[in-house]
Protein backbone atom coordinates (compact mmCIF):
# COMPACT_ATOMS: atom_id res chain seq x y z
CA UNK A 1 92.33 87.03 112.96
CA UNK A 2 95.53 87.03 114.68
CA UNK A 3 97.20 83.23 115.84
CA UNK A 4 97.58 82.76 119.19
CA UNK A 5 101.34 81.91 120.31
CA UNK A 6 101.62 79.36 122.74
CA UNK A 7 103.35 79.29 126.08
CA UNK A 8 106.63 78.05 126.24
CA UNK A 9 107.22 74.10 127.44
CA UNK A 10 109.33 73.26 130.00
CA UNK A 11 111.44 70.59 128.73
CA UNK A 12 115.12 68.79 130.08
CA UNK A 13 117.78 71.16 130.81
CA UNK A 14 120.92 69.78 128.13
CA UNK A 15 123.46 67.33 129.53
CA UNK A 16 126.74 69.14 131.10
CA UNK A 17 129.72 67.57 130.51
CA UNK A 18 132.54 68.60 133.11
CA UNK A 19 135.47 69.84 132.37
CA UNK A 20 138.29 68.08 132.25
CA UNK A 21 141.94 68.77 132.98
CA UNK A 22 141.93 70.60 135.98
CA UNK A 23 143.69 69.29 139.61
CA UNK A 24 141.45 66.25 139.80
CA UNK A 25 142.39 64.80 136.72
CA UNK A 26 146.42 64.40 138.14
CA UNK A 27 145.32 64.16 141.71
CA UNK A 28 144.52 60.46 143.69
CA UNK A 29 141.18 60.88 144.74
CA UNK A 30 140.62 59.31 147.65
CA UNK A 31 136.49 58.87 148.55
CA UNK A 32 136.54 57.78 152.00
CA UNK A 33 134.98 58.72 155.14
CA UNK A 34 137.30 58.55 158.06
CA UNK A 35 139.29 60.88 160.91
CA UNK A 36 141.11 62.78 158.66
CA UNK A 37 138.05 64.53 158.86
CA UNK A 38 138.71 66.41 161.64
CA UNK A 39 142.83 67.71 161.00
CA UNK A 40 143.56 66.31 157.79
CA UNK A 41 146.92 64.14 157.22
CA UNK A 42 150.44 63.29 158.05
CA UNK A 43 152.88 61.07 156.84
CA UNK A 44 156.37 60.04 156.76
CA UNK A 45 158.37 60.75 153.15
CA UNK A 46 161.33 59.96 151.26
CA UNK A 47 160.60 61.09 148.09
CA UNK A 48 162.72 64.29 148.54
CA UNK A 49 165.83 62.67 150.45
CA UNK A 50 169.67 63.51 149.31
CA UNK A 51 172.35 61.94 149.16
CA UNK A 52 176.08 62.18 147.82
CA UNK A 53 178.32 60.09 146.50
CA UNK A 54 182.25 58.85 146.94
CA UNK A 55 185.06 58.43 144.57
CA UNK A 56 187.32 55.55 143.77
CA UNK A 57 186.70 51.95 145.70
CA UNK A 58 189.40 53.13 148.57
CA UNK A 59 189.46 56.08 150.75
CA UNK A 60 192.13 58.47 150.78
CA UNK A 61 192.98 61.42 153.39
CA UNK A 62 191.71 64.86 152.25
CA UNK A 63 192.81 68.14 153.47
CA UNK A 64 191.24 69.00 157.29
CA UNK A 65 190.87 65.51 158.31
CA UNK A 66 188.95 62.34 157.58
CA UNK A 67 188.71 60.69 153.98
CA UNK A 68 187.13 60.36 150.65
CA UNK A 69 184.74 58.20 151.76
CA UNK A 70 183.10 59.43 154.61
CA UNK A 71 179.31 60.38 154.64
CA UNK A 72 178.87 62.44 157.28
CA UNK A 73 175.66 63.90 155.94
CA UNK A 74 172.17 62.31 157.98
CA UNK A 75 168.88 63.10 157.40
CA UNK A 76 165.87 62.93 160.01
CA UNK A 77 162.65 61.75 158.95
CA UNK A 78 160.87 64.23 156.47
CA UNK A 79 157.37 64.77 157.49
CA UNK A 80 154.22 66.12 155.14
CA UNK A 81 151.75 67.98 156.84
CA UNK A 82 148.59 68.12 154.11
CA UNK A 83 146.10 71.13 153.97
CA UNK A 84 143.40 70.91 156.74
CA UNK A 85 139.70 69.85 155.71
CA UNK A 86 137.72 72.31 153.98
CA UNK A 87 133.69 71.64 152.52
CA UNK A 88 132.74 72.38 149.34
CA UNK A 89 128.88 73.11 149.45
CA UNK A 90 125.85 74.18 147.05
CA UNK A 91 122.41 75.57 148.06
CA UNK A 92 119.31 74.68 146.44
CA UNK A 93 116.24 76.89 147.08
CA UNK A 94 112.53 77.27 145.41
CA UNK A 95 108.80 77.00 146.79
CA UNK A 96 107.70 73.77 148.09
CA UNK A 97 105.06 73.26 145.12
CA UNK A 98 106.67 71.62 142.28
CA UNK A 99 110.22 71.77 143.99
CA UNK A 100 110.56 67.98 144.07
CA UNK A 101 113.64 65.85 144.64
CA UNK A 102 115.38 68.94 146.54
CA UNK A 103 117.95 66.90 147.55
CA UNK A 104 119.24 65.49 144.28
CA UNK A 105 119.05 68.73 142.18
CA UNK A 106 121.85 70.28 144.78
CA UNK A 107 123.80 66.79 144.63
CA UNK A 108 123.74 67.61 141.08
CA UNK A 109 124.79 71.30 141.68
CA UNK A 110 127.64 69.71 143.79
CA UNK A 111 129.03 67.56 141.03
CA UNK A 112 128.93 70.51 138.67
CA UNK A 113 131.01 73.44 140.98
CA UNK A 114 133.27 70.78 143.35
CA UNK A 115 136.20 70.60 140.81
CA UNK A 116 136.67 74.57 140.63
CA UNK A 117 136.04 75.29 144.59
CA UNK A 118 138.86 72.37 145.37
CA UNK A 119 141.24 74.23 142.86
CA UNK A 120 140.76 77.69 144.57
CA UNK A 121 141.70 75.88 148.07
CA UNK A 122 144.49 73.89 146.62
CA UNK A 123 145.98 77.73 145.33
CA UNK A 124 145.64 79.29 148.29
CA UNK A 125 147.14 76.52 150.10
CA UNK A 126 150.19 76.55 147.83
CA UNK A 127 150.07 80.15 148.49
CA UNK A 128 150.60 79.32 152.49
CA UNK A 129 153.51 77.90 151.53
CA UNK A 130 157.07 78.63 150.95
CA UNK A 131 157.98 77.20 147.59
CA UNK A 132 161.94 77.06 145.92
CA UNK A 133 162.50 79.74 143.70
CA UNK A 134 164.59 78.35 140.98
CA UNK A 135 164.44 81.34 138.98
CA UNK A 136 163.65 84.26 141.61
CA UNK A 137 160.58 86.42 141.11
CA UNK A 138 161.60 87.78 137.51
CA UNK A 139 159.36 86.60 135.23
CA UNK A 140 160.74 84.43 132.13
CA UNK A 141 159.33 82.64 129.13
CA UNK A 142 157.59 79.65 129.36
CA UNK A 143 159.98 77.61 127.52
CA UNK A 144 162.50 78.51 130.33
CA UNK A 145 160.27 78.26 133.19
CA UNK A 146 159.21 75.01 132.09
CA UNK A 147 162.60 73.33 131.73
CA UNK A 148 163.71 75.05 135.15
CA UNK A 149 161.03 73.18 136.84
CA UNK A 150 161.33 70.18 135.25
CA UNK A 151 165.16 70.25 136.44
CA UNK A 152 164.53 71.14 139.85
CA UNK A 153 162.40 68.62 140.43
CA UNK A 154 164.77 65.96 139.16
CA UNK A 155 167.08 67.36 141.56
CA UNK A 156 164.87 67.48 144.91
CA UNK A 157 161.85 65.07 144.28
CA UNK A 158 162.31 61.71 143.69
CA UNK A 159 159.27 61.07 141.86
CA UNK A 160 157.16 62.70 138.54
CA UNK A 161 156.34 65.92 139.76
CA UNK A 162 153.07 67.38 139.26
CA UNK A 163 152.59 71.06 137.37
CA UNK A 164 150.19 73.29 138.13
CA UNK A 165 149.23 76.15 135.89
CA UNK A 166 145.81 78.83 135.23
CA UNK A 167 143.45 76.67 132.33
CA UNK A 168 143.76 80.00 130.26
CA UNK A 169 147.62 79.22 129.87
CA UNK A 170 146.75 76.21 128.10
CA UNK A 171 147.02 77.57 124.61
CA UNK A 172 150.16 78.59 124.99
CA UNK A 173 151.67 74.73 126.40
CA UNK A 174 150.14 73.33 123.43
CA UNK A 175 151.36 75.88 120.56
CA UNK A 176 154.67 75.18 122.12
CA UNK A 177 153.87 71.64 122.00
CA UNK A 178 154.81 71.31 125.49
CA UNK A 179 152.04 68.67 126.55
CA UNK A 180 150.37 65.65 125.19
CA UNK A 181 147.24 63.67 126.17
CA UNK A 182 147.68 60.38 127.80
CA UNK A 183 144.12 59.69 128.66
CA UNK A 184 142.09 61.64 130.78
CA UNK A 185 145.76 63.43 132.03
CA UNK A 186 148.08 65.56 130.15
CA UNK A 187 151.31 65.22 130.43
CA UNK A 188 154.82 67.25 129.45
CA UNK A 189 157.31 65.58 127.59
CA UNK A 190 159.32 64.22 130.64
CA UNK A 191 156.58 62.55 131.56
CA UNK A 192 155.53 65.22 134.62
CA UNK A 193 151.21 65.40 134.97
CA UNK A 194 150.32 68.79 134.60
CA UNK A 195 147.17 70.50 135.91
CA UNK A 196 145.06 73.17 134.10
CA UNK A 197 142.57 74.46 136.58
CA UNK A 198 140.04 76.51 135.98
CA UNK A 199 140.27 77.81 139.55
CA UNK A 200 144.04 78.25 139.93
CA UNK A 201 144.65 82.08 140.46
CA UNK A 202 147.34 83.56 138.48
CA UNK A 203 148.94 84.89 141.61
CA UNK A 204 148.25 82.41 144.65
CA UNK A 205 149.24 85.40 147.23
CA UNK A 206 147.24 87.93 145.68
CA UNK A 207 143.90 86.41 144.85
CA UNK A 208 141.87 89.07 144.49
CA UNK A 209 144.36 90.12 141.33
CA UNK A 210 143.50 89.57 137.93
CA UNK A 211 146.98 88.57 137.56
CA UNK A 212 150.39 90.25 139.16
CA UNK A 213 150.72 91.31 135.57
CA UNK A 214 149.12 91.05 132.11
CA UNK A 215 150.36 87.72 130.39
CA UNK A 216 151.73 86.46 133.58
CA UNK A 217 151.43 83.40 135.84
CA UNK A 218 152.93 81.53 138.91
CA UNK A 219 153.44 78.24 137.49
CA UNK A 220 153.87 75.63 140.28
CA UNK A 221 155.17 71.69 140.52
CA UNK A 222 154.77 69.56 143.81
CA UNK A 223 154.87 66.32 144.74
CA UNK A 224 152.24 63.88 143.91
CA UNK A 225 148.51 65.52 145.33
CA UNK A 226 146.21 63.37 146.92
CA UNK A 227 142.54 65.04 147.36
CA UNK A 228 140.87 63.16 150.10
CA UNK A 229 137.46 63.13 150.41
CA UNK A 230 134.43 62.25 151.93
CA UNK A 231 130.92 60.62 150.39
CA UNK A 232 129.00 63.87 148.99
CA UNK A 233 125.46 64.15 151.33
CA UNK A 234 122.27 66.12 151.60
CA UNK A 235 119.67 67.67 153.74
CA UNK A 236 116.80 70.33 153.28
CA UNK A 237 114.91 72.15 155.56
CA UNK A 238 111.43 73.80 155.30
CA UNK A 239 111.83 77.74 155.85
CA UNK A 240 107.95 79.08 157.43
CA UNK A 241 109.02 82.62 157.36
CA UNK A 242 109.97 82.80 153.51
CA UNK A 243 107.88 79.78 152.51
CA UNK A 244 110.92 77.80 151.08
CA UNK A 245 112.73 74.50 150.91
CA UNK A 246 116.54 74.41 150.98
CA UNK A 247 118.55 71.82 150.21
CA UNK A 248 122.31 71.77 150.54
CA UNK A 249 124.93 69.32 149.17
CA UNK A 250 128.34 68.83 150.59
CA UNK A 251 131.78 66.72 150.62
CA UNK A 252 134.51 67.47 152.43
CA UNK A 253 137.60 67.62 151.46
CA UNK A 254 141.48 67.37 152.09
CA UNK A 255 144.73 67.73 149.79
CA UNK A 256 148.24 67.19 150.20
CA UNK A 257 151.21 66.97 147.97
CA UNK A 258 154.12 65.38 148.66
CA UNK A 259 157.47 66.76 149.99
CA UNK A 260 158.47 69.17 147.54
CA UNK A 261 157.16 72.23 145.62
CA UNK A 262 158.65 75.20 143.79
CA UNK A 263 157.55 77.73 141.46
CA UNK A 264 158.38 80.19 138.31
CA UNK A 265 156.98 83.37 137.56
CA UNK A 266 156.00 82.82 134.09
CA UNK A 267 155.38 85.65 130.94
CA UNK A 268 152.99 84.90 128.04
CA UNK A 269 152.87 88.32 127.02
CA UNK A 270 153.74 89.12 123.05
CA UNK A 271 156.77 91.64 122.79
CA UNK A 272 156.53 95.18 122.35
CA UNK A 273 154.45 96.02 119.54
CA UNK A 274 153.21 92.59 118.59
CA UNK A 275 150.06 91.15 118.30
């Protein structure tokens, strides 16, 4: 006589832990409902101002007129448009019967997807924009890329600068021992945060490419980011026709960086017959 197997029994789906890392981690969050809403934000800046400098403690005539000491450089006021609002969303769908709490199981889906989706936006807003080119568009090591950001930023930003680079390049920053963990953020040596997002795209201007070439990467630095965003909500809806319940989670969200951002076109790729 043959033993009967039993059914299977539905038990707890395991605890997921999110990943960490990624453009959240080095933003300000900001949870807050409010008009910014609607456009998204403004603000005044200094954090990328210039400046010069004069020699000696008494002015002396210089060739075409005037002296050391005058400043005839003036700046206007530098404004910061951020990113308009975008919503991050998640559908939850299953028969009525033994579908309960609707609502919370796509709050939970939410939680779980938000930090990617607000990555891809952030990329493709960096992608509307016109960064500095320290290096041009030939692609360099990452050692050199690295330090040219780094530099430029010290030049035209006032503040740390934040990096932004694919999560798969993160390998490669730590064999280099390029980063270290202060907390939940990781941070270069000079101190600069430095993102690893698991929805950057290699190439912001080409998304649909796997990357503009194998072992390659735009690797970006802005100002600080602040990611704006609203108190996550719910609703559900009974569908007669199909004999379902949806229930859809959403936040809205906004992101800006500060004044300044530039980028490197970065090669990870061994050499010629390596490994």
């Amino acid at each position: 006589m043959s033993t009967p197997v039993p059914g299977r029994v539905e038990v707890d789906a395991p605890p997921i832990e999110p990943y960490t890392y990624g453009l959240l981690s080095v933003a300000q969050v900001v949870t807050s409902d409010g008009r910014w809403q609607m456009g998204g934000v403004e603000y005044e800046t200094d954090a990328c101002a210039q400046g010069g400098r004069v020699e000696g403690s008494c002015p002396v005539p210089v060739a075409g007129g005037g002296t050391s000491h005058d400043k005839p450089l003036a700046e206007g006021l530098t404004w910061v448009e951020g990113g308009g609002p975008f919503t991050v969303y998640t559908r939850a769908e299953c028969n009525p019967v033994g579908f309960a709490a609707a609502q919370d199981r796509a709050l939970r889906r939410l939680r779980i997807i938000e930090a990617r989706e607000v990555e891809r936006a952030f990329s493709l807003q960096l992608a509307g924009e016109t960064p500095r080119l320290p290096l041009g568009s030939t692609a360099v090591p990452l050692l050199t890329a690295l330090g040219a950001l780094e530099h430029d930023a010290a030049l035209h930003y006032a503040g740390q600068p934040t990096l932004h680079a694919p999560r798969w390049t993160q390998p490669h920053f730590t064999t280099a021992q390029l980063v270290s963990q202060q907390g939940p953020v990781l941070r270069t040596e000079l101190e600069s945060r430095i993102a690893f997002g698991g929805g950057y795209y290699d190439n912001p201007a080409a998304p649909a490419d796997p990357a503009p070439a194998a072992g390659q990467f735009w690797l970006y630095v802005t100002g600080t980011v602040v990611a704006r965003r609203s108190q996550p909500f719910a609703h559900e809806a009974f569908e007669p026709p199909t004999n379902s319940l949806v229930a859809i989670a959403e936040r809205t969200y906004a992101l800006d960086h500060d004044c300044y951002v530039a980028a490197v076109l970065v090669t990870v790729a061994p050499p010629a017959g390596g490994a």
